[in-house]
N, C-alpha and C. Protein backbone atom coordinates (compact mmCIF):
# COMPACT_ATOMS: atom_id res chain seq x y z
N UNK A 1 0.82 -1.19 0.00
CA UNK A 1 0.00 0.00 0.00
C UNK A 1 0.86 1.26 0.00
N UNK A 2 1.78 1.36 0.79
CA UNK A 2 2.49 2.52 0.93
C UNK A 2 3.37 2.68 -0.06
N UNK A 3 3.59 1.57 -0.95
CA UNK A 3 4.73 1.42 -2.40
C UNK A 3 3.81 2.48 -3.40
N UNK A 4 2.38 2.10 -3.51
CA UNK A 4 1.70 2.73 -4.37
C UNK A 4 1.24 4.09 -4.16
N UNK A 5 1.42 4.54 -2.60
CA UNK A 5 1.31 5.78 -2.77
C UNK A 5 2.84 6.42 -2.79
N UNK A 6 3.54 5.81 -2.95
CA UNK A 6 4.44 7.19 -3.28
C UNK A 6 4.77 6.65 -4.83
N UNK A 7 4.52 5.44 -5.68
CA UNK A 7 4.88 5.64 -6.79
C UNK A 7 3.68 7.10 -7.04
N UNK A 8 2.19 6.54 -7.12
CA UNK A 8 1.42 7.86 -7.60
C UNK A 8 1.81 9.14 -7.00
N UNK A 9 2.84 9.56 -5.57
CA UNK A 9 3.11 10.65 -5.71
C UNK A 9 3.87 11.00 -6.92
N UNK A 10 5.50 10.34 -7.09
CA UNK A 10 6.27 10.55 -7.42
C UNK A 10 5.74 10.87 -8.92
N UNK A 11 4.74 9.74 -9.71
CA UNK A 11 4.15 10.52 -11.08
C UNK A 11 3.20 11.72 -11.33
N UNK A 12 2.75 11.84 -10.29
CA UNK A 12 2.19 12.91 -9.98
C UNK A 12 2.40 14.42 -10.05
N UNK A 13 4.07 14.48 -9.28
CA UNK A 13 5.03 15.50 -9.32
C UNK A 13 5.50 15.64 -10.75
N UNK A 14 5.77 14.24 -11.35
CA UNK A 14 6.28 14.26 -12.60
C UNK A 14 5.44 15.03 -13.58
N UNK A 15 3.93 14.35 -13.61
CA UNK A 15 3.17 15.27 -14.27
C UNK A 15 2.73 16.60 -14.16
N UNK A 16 2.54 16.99 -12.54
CA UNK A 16 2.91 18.26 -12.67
C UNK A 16 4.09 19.57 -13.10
N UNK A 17 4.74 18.63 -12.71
CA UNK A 17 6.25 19.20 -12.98
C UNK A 17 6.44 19.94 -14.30
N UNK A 18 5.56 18.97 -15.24
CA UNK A 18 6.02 18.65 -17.06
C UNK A 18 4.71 19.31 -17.18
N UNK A 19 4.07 19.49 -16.83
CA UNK A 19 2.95 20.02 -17.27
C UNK A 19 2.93 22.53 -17.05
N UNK A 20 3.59 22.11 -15.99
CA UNK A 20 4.48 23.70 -15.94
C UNK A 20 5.33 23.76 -17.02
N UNK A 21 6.46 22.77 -17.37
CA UNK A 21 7.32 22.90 -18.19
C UNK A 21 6.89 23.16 -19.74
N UNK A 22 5.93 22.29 -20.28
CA UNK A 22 5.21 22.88 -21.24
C UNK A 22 4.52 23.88 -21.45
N UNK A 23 4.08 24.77 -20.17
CA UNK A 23 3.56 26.25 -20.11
C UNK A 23 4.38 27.52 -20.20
N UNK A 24 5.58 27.05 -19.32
CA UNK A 24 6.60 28.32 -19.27
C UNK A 24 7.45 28.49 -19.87
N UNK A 25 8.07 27.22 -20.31
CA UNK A 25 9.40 26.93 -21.07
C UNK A 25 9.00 27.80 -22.35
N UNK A 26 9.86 28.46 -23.12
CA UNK A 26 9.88 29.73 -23.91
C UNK A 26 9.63 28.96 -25.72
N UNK A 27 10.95 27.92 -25.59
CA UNK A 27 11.18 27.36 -26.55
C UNK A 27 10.42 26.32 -26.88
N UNK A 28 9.45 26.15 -27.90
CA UNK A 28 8.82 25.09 -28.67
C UNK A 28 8.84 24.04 -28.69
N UNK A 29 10.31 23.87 -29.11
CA UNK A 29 10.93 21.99 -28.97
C UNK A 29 10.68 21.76 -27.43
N UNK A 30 11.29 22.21 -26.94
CA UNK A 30 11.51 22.07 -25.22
C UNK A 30 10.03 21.29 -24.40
N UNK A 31 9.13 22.33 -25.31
CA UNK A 31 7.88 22.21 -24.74
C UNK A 31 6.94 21.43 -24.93
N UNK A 32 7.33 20.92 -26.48
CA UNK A 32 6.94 19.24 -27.23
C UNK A 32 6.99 18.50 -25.99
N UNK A 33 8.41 18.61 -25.53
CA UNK A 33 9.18 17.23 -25.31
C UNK A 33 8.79 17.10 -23.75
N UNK A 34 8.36 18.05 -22.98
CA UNK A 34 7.56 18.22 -22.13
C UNK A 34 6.27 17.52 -22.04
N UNK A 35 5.65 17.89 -23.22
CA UNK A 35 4.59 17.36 -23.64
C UNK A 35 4.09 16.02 -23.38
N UNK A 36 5.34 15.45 -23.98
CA UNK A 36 5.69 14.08 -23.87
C UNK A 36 5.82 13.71 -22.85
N UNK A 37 6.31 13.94 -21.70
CA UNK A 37 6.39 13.61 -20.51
C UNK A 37 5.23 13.72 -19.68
N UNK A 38 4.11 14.24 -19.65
CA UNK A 38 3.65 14.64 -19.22
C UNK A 38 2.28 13.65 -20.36
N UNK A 39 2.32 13.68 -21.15
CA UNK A 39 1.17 12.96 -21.55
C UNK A 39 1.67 10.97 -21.00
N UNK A 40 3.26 10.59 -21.04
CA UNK A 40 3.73 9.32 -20.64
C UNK A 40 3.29 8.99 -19.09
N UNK A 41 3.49 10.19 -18.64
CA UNK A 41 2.98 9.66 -16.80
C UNK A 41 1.36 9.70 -16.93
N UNK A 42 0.99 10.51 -17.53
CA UNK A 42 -0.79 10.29 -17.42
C UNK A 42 -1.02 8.36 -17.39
N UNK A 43 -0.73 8.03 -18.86
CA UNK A 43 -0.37 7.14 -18.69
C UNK A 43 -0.17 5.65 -17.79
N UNK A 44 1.10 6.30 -17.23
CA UNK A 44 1.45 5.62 -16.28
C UNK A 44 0.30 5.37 -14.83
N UNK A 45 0.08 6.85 -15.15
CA UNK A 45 -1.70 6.98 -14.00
C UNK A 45 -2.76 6.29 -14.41
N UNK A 46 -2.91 5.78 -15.95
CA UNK A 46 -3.48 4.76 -16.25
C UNK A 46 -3.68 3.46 -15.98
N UNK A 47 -2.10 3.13 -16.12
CA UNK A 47 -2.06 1.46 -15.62
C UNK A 47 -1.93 1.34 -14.01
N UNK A 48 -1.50 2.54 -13.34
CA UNK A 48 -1.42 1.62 -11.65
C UNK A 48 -3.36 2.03 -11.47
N UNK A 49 -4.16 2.70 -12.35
CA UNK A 49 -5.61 2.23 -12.05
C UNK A 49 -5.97 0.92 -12.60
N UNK A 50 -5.36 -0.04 -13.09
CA UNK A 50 -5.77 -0.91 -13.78
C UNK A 50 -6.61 -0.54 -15.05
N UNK A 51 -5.85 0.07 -15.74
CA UNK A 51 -6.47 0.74 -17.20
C UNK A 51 -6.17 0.68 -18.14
N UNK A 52 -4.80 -0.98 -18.52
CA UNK A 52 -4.44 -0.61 -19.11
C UNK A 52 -4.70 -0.50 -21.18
N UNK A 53 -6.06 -0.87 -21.21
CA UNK A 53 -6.49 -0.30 -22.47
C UNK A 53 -6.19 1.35 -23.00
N UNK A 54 -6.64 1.83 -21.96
CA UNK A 54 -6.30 3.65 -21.65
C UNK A 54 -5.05 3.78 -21.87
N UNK A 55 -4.15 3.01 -20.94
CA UNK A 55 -3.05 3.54 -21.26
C UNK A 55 -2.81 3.31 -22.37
N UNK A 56 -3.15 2.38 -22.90
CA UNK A 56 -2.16 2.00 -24.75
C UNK A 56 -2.94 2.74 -25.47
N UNK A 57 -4.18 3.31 -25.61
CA UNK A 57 -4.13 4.06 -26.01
C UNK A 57 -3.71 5.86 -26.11
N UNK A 58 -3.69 6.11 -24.79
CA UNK A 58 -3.31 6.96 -24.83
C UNK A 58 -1.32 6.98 -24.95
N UNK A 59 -0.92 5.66 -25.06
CA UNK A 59 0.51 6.03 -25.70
C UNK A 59 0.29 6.37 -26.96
N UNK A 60 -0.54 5.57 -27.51
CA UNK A 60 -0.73 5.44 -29.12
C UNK A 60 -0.99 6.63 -29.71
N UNK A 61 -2.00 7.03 -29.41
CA UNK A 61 -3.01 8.60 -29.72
C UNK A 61 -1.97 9.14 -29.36
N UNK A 62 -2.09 10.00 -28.04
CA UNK A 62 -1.72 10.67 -28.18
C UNK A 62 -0.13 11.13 -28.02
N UNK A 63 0.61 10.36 -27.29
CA UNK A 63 2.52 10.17 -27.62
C UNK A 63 2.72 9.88 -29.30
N UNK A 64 1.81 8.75 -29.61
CA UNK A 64 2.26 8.66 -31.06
C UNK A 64 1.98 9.76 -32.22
N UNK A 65 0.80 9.91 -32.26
CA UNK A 65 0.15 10.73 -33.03
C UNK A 65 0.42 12.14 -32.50
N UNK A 66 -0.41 12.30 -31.46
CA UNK A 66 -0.37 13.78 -31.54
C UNK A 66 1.32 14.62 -31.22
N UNK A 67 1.79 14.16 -30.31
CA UNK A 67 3.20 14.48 -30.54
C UNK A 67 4.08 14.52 -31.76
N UNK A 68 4.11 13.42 -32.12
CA UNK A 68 4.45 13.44 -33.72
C UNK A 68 4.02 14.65 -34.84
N UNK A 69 3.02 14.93 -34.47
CA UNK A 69 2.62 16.03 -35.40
C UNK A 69 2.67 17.30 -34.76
N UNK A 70 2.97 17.45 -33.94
CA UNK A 70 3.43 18.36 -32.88
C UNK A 70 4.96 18.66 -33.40
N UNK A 71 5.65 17.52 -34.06
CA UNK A 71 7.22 17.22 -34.14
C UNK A 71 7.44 17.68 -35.19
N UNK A 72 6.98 17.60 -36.13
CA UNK A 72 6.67 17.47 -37.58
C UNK A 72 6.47 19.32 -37.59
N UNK A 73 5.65 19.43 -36.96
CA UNK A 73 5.26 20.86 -37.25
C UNK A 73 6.15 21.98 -36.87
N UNK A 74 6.58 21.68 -35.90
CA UNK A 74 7.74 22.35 -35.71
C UNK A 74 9.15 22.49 -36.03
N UNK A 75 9.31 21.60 -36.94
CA UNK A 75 10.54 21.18 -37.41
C UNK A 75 10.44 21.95 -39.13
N UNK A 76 8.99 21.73 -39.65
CA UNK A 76 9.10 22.76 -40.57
C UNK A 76 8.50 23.58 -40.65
N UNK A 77 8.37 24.35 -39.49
CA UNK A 77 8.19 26.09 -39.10
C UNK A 77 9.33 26.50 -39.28
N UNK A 78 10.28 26.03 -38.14
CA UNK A 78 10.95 26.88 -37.90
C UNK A 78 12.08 27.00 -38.60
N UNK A 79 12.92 28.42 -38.62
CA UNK A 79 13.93 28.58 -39.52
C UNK A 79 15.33 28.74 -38.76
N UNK A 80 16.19 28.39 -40.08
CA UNK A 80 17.57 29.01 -39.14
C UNK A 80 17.67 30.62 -39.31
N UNK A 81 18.42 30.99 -37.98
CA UNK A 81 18.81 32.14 -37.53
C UNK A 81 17.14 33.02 -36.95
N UNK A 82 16.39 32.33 -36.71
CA UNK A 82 15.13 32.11 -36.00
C UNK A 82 15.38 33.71 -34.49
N UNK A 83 16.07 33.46 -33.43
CA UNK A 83 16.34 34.08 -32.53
C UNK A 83 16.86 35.40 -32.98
N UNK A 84 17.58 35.70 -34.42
CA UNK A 84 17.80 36.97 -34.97
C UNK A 84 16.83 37.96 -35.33
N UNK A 85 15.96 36.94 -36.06
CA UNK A 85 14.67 37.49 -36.36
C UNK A 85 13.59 38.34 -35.29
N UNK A 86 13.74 37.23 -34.06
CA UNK A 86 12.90 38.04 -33.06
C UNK A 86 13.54 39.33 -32.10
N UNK A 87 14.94 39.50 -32.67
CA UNK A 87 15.23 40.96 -32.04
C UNK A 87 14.90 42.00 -32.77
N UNK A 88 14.88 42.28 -33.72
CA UNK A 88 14.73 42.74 -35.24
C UNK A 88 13.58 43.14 -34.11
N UNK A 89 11.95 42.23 -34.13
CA UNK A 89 10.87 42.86 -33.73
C UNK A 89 10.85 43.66 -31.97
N UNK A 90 11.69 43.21 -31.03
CA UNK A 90 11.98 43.47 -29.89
C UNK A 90 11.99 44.78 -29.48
N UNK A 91 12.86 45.56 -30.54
CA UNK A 91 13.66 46.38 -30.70
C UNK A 91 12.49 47.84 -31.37
């Protein structure tokens, strides 16, 4: 009993943790990959409910898919010399 409450703390923190990190973190990629973390412990909050249909899907959906296109999209947005550009408007 006491194993399972501190694993669900410890993912808990994780998901909160990653779930700030995808809000504040400045940079895009960063915040994907956040993303990812934070959608993997949900997850993980899936299977110690005994869920684990939920969980595979939600690796599937949304780690596979929606991240992925999350990956994809950002990779051809963005440009080089990207951070030059936004002083230009700063300024």
């Amino acid at each position: 009993m006491v194993v399972e409450t501190i694993a669900f703390a410890l993912f808990a923190l994780v998901t909160v943790g990653s779930s700030l990190g995808v809000v504040l973190v400045e940079d895009v990629w960063h915040s994907a990959l956040f993303l990812g973390a934070a959608l993997l412990s949900v997850a993980v909050h899936y299977v110690m409910l005994q869920a684990e249909f939920l969980a595979a899907m939600q690796i599937l959906v949304y780690v596979g898919g929606v991240l992925v296109l999350i990956t994809f999209a950002v990779m051809l947005v963005r440009r080089e010399g990207e951070p030059e550009a936004m002083e230009v408007f700063d300024a």
